[in-house]
N, C-alpha and C. Protein backbone atom coordinates (compact mmCIF):
# COMPACT_ATOMS: atom_id res chain seq x y z
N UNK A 1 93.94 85.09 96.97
CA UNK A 1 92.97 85.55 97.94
C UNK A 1 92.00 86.48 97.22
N UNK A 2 90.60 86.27 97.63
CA UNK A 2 89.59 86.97 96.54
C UNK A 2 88.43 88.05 97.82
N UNK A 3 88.26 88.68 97.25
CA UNK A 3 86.82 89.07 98.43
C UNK A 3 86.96 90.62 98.96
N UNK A 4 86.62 91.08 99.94
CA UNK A 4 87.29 92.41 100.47
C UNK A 4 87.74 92.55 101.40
N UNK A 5 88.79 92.85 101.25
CA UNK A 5 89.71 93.42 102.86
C UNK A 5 90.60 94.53 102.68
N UNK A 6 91.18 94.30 103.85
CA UNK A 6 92.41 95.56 103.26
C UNK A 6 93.52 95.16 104.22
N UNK A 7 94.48 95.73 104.24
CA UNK A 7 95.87 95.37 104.70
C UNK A 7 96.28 97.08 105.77
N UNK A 8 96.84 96.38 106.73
CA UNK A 8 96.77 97.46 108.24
C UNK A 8 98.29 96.03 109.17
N UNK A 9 99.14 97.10 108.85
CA UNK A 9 100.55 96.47 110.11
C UNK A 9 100.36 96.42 111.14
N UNK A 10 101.18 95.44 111.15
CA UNK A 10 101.14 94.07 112.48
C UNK A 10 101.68 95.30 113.31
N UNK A 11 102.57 96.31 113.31
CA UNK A 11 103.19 97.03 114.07
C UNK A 11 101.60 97.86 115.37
N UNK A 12 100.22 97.41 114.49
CA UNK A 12 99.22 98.42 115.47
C UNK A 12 99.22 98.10 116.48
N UNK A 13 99.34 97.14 116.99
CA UNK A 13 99.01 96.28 117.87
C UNK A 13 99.81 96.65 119.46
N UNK A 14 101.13 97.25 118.98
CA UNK A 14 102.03 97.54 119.63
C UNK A 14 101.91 99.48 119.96
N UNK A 15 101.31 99.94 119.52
CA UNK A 15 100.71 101.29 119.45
C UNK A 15 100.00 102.08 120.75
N UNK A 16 98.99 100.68 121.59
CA UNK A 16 98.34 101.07 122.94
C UNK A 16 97.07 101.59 122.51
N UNK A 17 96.12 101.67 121.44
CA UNK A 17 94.99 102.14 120.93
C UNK A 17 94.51 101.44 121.67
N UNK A 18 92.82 102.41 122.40
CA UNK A 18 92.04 102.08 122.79
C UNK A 18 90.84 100.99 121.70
N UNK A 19 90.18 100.67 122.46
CA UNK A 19 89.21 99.25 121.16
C UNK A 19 88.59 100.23 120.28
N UNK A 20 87.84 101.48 120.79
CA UNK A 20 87.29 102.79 119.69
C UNK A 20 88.18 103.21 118.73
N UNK A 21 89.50 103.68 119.02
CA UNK A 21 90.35 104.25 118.39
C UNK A 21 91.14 103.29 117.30
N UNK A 22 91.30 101.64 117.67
CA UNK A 22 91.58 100.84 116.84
C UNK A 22 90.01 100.59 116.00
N UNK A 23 88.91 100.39 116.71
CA UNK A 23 87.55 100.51 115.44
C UNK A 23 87.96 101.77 114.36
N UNK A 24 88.05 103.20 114.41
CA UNK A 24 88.06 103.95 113.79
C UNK A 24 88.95 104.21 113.07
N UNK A 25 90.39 103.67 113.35
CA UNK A 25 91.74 103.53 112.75
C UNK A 25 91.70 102.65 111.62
N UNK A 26 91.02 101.74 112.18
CA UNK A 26 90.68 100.34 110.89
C UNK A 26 89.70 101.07 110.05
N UNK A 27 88.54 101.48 110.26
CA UNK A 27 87.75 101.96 109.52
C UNK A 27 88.46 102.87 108.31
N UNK A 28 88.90 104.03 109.03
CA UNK A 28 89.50 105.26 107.97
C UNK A 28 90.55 104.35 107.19
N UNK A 29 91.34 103.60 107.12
CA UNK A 29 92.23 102.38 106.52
C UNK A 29 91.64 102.37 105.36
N UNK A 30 90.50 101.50 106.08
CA UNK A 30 89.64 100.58 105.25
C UNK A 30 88.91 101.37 104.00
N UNK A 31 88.32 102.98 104.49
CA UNK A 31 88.07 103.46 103.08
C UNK A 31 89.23 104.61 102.40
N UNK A 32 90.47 104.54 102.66
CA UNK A 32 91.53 105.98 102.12
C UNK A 32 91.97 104.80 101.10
N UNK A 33 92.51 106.09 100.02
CA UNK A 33 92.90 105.87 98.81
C UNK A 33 94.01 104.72 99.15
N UNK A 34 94.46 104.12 98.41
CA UNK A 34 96.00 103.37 98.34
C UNK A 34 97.16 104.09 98.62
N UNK A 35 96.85 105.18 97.34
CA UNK A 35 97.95 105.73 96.69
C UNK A 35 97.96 107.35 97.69
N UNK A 36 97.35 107.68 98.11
CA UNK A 36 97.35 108.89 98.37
C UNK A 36 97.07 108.92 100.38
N UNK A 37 96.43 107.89 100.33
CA UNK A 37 96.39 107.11 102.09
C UNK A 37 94.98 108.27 102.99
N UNK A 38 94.10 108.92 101.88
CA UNK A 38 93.27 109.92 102.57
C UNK A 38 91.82 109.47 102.35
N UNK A 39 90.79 109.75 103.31
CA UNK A 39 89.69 109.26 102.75
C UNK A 39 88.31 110.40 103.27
N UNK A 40 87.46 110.65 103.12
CA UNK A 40 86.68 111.71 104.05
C UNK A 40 84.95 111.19 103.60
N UNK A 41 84.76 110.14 104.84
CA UNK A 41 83.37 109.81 105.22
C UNK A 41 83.17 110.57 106.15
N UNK A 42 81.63 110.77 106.14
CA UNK A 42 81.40 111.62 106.76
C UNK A 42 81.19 111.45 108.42
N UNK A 43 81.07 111.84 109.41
CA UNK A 43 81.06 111.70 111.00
C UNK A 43 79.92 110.54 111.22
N UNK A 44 78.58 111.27 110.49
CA UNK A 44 77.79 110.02 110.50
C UNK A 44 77.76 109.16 110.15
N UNK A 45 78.81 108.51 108.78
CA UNK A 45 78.81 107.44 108.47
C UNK A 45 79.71 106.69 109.34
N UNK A 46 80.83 107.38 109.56
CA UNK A 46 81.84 106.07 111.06
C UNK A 46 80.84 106.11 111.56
N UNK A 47 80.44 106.85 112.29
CA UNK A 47 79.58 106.38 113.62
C UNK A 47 78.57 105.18 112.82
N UNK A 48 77.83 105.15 111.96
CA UNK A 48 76.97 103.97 112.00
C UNK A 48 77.74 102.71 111.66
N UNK A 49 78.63 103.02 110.91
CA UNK A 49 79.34 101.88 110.27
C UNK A 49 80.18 101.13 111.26
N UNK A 50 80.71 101.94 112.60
CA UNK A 50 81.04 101.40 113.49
C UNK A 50 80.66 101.38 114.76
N UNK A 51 79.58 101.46 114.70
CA UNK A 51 78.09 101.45 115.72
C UNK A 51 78.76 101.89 117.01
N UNK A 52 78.52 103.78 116.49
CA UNK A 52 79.34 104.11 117.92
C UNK A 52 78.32 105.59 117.69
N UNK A 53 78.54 106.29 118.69
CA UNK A 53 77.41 107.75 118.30
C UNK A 53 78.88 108.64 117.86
N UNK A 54 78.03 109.88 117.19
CA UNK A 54 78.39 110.43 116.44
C UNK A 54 79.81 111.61 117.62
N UNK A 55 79.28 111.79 118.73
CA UNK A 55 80.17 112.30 119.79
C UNK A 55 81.28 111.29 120.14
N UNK A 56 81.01 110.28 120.00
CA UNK A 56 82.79 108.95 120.29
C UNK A 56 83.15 109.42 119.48
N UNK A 57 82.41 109.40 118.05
CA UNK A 57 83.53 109.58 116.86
C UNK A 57 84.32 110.53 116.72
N UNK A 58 83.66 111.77 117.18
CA UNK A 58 84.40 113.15 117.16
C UNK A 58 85.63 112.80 118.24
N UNK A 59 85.07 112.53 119.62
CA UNK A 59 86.27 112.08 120.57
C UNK A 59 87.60 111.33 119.79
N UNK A 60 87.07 110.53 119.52
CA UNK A 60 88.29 109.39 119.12
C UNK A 60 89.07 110.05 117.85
N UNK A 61 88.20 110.38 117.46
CA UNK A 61 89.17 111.27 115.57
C UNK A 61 90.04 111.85 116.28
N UNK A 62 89.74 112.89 117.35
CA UNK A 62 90.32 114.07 118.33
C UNK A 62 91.25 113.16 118.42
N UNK A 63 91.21 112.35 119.35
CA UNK A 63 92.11 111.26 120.00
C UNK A 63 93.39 111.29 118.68
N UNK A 64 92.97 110.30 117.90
CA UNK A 64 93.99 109.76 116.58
C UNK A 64 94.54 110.92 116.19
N UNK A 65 94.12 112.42 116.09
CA UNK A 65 95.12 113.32 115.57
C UNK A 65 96.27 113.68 116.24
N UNK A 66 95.66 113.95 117.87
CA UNK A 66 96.32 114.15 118.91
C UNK A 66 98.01 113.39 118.92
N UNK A 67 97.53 111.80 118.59
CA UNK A 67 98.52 111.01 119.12
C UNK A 67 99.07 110.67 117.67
N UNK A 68 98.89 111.28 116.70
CA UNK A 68 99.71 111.65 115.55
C UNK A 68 98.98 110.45 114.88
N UNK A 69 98.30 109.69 114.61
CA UNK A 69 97.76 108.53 113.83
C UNK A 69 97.25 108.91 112.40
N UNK A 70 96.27 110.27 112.35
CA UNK A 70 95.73 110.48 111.61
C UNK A 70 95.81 111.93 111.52
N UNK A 71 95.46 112.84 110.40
CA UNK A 71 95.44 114.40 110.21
C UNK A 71 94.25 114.64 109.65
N UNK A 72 93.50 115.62 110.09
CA UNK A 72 92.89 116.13 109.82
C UNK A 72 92.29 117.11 109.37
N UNK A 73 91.54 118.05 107.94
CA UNK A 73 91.08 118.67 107.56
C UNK A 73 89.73 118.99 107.10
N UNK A 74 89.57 120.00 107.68
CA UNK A 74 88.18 120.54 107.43
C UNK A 74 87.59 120.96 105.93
N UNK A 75 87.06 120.70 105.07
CA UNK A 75 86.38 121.07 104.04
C UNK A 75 85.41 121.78 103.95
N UNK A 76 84.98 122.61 103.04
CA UNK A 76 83.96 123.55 102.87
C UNK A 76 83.86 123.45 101.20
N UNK A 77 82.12 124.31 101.45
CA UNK A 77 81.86 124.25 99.70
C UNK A 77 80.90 125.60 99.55
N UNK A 78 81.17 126.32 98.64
CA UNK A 78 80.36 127.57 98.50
C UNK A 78 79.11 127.28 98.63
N UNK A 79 77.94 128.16 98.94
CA UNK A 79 76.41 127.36 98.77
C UNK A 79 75.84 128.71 97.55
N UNK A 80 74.93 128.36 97.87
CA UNK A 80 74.12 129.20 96.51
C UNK A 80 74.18 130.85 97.16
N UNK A 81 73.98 131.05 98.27
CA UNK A 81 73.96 132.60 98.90
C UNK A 81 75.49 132.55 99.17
N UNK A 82 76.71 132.38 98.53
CA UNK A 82 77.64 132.37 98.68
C UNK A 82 78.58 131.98 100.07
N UNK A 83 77.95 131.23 100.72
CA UNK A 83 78.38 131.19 102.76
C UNK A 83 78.96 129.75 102.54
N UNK A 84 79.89 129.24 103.23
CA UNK A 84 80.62 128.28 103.23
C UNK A 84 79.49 127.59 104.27
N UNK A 85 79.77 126.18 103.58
CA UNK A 85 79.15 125.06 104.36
C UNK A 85 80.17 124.27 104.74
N UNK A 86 80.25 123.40 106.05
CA UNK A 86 81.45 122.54 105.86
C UNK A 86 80.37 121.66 105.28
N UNK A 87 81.50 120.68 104.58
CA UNK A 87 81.10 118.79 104.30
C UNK A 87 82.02 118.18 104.96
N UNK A 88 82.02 116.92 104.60
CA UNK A 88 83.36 116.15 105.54
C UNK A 88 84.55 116.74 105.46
N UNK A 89 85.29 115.92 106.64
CA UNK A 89 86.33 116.22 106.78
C UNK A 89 87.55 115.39 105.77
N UNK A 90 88.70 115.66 105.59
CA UNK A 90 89.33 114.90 104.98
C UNK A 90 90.30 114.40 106.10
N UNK A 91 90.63 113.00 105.90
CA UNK A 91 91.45 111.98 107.04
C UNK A 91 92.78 111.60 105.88
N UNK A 92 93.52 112.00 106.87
CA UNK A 92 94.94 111.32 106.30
C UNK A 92 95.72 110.56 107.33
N UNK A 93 95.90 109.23 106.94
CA UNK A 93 96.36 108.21 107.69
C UNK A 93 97.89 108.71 107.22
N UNK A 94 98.61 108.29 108.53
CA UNK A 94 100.14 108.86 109.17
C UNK A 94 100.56 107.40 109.43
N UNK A 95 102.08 107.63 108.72
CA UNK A 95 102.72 106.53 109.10
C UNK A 95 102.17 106.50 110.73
N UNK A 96 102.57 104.64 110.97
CA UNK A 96 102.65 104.43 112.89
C UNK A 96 103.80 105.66 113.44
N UNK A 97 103.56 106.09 114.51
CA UNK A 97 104.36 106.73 115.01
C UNK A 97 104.76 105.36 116.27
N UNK A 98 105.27 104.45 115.92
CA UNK A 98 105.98 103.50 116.46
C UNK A 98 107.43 103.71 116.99
């Protein structure tokens, strides 16, 4: 098999995800490491990439942490006047809580 995809258990299905929360579940999948299962695009990029506004996305992330799917962390980066900026967040995909 050649091309791009990625691999996500048959077990989701059985989970009760809403169609947003399975879009965004697949998504974060689709870009976290292999090996490490974390990935951190930024709010605006799900939202375009899964043609949803940038407020679902926040909802639904909310959602997936809530119901244990995914974890979430906030990042920051010094700026030049020394004040923290956030940047993305970092997403860590969680075993199914099946």
């Amino acid at each position: 098999m050649s091309g791009n995809f990625f691999k996500m258990d048959n077990d989701i299905f059985r989970c009760g995800l809403t169609a947003y929360e399975f879009i965004v579940y697949s998504y974060l999948i689709m870009k976290a490491d292999r090996k490490t299962m974390t990935c951190y695009p930024a709010v605006t990029k799900i939202a375009s990439e899964c043609n949803m506004s940038v407020s679902q996305v926040r909802k639904v992330t909310a959602s997936l942490v809530d119901k244990k799917f995914i974890t979430k962390k906030m990042r920051y980066r010094k700026t030049n006047n020394g004040k923290n900026h956030q940047t993305s967040n970092l997403y860590h995909i969680e075993p199914l809580p099946v």
